[in-house]
Protein backbone atom coordinates (compact mmCIF):
# COMPACT_ATOMS: atom_id res chain seq x y z
CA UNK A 1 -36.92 -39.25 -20.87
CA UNK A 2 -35.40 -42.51 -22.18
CA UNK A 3 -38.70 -44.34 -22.32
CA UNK A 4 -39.73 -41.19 -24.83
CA UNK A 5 -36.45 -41.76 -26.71
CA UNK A 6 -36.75 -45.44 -27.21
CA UNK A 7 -40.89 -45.87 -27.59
CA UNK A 8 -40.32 -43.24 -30.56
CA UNK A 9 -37.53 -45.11 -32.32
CA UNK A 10 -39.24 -48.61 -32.20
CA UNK A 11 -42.68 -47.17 -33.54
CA UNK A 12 -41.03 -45.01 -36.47
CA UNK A 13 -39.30 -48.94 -36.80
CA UNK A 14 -42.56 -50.85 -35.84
CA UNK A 15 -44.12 -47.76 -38.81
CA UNK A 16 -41.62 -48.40 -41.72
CA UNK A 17 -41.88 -52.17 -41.21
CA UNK A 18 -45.63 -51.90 -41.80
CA UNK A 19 -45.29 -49.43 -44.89
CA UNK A 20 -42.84 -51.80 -46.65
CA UNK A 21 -44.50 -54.91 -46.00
CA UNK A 22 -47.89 -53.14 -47.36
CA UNK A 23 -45.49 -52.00 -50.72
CA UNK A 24 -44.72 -55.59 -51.22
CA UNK A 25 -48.24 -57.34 -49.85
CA UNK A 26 -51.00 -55.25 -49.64
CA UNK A 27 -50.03 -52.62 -52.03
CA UNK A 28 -54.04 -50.73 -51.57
CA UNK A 29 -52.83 -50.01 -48.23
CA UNK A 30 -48.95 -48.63 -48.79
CA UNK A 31 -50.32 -45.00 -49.57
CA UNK A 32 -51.86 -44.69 -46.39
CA UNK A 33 -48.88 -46.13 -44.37
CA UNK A 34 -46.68 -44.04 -46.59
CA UNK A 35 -48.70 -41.14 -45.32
CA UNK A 36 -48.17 -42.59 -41.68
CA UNK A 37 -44.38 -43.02 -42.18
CA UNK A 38 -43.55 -40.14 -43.12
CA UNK A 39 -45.83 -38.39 -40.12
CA UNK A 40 -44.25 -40.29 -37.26
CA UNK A 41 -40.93 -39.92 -38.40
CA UNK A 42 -41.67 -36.30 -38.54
CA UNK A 43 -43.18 -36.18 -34.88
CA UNK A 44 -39.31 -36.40 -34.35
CA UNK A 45 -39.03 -32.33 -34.26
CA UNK A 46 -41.60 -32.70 -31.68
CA UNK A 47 -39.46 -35.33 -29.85
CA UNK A 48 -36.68 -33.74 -30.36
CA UNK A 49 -38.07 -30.00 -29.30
CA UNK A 50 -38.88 -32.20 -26.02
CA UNK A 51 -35.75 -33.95 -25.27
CA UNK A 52 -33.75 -30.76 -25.85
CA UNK A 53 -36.24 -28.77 -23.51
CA UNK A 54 -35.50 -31.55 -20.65
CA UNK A 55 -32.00 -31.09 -21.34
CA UNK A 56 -31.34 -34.22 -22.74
CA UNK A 57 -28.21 -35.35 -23.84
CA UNK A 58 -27.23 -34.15 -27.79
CA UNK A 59 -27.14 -38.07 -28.46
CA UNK A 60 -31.24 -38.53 -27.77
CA UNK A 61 -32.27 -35.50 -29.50
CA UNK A 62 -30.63 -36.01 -32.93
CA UNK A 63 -31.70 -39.26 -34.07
CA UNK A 64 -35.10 -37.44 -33.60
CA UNK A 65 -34.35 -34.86 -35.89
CA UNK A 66 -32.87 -36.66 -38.29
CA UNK A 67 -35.98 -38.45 -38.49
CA UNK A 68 -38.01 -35.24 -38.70
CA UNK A 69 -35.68 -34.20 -41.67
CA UNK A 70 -36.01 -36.98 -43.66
CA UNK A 71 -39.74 -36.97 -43.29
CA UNK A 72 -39.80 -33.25 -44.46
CA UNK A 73 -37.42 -34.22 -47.47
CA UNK A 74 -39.41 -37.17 -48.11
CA UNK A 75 -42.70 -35.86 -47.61
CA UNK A 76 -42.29 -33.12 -50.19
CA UNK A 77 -40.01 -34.96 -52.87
CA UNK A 78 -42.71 -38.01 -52.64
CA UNK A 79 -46.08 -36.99 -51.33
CA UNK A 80 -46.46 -32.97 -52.15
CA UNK A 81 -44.70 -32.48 -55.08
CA UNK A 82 -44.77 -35.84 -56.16
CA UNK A 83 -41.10 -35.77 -57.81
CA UNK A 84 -40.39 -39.04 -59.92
CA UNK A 85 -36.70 -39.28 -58.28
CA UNK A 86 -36.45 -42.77 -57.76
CA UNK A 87 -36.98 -44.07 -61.34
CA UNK A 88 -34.50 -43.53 -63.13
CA UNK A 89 -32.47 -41.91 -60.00
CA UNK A 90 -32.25 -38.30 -59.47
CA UNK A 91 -29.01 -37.73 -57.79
CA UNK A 92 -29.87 -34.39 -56.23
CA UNK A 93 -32.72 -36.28 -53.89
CA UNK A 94 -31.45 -39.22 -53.78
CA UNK A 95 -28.30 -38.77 -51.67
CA UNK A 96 -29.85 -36.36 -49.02
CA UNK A 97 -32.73 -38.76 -48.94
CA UNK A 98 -30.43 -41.77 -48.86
CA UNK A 99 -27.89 -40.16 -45.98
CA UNK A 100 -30.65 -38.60 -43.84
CA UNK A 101 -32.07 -41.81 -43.69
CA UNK A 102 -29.10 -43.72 -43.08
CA UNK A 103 -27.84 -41.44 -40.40
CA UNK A 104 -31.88 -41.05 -38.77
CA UNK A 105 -31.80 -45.07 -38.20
CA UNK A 106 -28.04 -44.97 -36.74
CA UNK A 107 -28.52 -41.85 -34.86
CA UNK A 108 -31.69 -43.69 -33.10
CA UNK A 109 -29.66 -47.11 -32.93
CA UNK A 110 -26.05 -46.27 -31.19
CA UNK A 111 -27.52 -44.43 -28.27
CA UNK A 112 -29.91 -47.13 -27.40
CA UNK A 113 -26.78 -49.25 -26.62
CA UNK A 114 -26.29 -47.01 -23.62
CA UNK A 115 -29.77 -46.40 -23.02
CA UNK A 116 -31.90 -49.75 -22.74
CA UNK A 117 -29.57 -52.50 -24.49
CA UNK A 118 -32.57 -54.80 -24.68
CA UNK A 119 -34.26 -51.82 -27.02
CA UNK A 120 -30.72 -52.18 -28.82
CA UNK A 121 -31.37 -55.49 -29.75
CA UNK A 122 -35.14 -54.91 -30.89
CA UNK A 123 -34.14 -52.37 -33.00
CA UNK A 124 -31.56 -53.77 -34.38
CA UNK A 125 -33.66 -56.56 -35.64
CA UNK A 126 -36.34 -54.31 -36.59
CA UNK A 127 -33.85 -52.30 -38.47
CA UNK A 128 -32.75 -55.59 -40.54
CA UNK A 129 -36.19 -56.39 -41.08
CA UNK A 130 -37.28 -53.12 -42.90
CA UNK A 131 -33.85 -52.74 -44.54
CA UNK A 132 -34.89 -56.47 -46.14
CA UNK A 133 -37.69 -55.32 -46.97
CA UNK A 134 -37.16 -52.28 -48.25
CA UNK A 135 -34.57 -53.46 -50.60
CA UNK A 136 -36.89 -56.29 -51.90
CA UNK A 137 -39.24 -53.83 -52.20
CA UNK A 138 -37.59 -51.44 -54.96
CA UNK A 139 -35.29 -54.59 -56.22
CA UNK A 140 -38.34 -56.49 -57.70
CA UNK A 141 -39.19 -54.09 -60.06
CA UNK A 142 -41.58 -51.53 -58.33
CA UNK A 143 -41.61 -48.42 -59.33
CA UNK A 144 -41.76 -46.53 -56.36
């Protein structure tokens, strides 16, 4: 059940790397990979549905749903409602968005230290490599 646990936390990584490189590079294509973000992060219910059901320990399962929340948030504040929250910042999304998140990509992170410390270290760097990104992404004037 590991191997589940750490495959799905370096593709929603491997995912979000993609999407933010395609916001800054290949903008035609960010939509789609938005699209894709938000879908495998929200395979995380699924994940997490199966880890629980194995009896996994609480620590596999919640990074999971984290993820699964933060695509539903995200999802709907960004792709189905299309709320302009970002620009100028609406506090009301932003700080759910901003925590689940946060707590989604530490919640996947800390276990892995126990769990396959070589996966630690990948995600870790995969982790500092989307957070770049992603903060070059909205800091040079993009609107999204």
């Amino acid at each position: 059940m590991a191997v589940v646990f750490v495959g799905y936390g370096l593709a929603v990584q491997a995912v979000l790397i993609a999407f933010f490189a395609a916001r800054r590079w290949a903008p035609a294509r960010a939509d789609g990979l938005g699209w894709l973000s938000y879908g495998c992060a929200g395979s995380g219910l699924l994940v997490a549905v199966w880890l629980v059901w194995a009896d996994q320990p609480m620590r596999l399962w919640v990074g999971p749903l984290l993820w699964a929340a933060w695509a539903g948030l995200g999802g709907t504040v960004d792709l189905w409602r299309a709320v302009p929250w970002r620009h100028p910042i609406r506090v009301a999304v932003f700080v759910p968005y901003v925590v689940l998140y946060f707590f989604a990509q530490m919640f996947m992170w800390w276990p892995l230290w126990d769990v396959a410390f070589t996966a630690w270290l990948v995600y870790a760097l995969l982790f500092v490599a989307n957070t770049a990104m992603n903060f070059s992404g909205h800091s040079g004037g993009e609107q999204t």
